[in-house]
Protein backbone atom coordinates (compact mmCIF):
# COMPACT_ATOMS: atom_id res chain seq x y z
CA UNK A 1 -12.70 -49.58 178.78
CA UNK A 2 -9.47 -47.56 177.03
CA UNK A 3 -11.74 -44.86 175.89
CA UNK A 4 -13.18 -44.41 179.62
CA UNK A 5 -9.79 -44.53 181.11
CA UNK A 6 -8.34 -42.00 178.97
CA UNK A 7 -11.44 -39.61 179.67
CA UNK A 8 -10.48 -40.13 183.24
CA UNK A 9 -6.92 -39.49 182.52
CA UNK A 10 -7.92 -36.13 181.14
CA UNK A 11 -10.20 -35.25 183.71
CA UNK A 12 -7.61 -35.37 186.27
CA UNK A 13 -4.95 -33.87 184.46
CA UNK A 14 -7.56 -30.86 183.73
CA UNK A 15 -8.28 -30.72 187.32
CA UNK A 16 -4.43 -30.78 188.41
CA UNK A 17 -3.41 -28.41 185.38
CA UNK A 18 -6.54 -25.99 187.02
CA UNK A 19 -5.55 -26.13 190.43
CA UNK A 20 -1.72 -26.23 189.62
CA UNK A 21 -2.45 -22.59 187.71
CA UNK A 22 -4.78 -21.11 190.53
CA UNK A 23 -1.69 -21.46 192.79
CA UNK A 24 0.32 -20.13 190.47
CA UNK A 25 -1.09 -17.16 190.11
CA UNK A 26 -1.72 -16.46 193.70
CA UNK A 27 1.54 -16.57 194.72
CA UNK A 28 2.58 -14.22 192.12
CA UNK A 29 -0.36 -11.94 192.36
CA UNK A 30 0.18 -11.14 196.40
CA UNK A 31 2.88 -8.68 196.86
CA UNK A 32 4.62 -8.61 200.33
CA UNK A 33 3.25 -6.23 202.62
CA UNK A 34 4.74 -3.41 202.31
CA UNK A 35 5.60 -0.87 205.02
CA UNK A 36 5.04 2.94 205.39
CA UNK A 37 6.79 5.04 206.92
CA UNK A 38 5.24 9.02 207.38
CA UNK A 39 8.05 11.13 208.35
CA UNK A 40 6.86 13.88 211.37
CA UNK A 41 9.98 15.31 211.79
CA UNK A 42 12.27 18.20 210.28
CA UNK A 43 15.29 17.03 212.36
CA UNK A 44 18.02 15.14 211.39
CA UNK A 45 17.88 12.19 213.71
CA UNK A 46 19.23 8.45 213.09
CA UNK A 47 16.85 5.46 213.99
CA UNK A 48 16.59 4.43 217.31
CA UNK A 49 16.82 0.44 216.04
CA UNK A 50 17.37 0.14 212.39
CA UNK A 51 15.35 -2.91 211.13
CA UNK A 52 12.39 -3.14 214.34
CA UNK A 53 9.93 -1.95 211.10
CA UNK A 54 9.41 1.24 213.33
CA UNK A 55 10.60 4.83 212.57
CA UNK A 56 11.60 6.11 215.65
CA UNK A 57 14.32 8.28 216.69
CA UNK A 58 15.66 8.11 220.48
CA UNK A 59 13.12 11.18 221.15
CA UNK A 60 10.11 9.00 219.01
CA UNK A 61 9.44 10.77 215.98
CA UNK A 62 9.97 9.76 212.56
CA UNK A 63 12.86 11.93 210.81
CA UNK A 64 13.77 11.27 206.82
CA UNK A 65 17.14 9.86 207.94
CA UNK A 66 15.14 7.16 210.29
CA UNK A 67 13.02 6.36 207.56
CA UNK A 68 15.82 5.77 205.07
CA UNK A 69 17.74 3.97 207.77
CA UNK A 70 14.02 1.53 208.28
CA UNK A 71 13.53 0.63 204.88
CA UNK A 72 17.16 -0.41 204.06
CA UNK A 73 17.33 -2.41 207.05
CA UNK A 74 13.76 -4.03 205.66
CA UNK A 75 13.45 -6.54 202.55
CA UNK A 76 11.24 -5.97 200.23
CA UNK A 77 9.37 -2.80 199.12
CA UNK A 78 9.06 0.25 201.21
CA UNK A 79 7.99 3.78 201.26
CA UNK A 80 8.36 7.05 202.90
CA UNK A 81 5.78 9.34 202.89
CA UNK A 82 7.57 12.91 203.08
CA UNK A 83 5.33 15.80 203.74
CA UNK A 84 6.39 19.49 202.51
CA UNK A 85 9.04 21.30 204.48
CA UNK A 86 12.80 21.84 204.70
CA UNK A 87 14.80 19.05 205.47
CA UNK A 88 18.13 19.78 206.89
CA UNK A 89 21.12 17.26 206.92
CA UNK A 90 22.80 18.22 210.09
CA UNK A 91 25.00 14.79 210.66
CA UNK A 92 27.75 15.15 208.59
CA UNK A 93 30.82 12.90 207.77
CA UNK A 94 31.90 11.04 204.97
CA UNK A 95 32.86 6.89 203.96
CA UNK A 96 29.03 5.98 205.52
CA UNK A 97 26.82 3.78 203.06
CA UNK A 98 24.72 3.23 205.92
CA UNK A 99 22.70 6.69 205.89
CA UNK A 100 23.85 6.80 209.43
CA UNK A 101 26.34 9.65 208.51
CA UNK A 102 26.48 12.19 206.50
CA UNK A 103 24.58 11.62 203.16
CA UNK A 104 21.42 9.53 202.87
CA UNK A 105 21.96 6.45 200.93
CA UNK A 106 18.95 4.78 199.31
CA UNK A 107 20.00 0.71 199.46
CA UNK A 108 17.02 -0.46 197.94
């Protein structure tokens, strides 16, 4: 009766040890969903609502200083996609580490 119980023993602890290891590795395997953010405009514009997970400026459109302003309000990992072109930084001013002034300052 020993022997049978111990089998039993092991059988569980196999199962547990499976199921515990499953888990595991899901939760470490699924990244957080990350946000994108396609800049559509070569103004200099700050974000309409920093940290709404939407790139808009007061006029709608996405500008690079939006987009910075998004994703360092956000958690997590971000990106910007930035097409080709000029992009101007018209807002300037210094002692900002917000990227709502002046330089663009990447947080995270």
């Amino acid at each position: 009766m020993h022997a049978c119980y111990s089998l039993l023993q092991r059988k569980v602890f196999f199962f547990f040890l499976v199921g515990a290891l499953t888990c595991f590795s899901f939760l470490f395997s699924v990244k957080a969903n990350a946000i994108q953010f396609t800049v559509d405009s070569t103004g200099d514009a700050t974000d309409a609502n920093p940290g709404d997970g939407l790139c808009a400026t007061t006029s709608g459109q996405c500008s690079l200083r939006a987009a910075v302003q998004e994703t360092n309000a956000l958690s997590g990992e971000d990106s910007i996609i930035l097409p080709e072109g000029l992009y101007p930084i018209t807002i300037g001013t210094t002692e900002d580490d917000v990227a709502r002034l002046g330089d663009l300052d990447i947080l995270d």
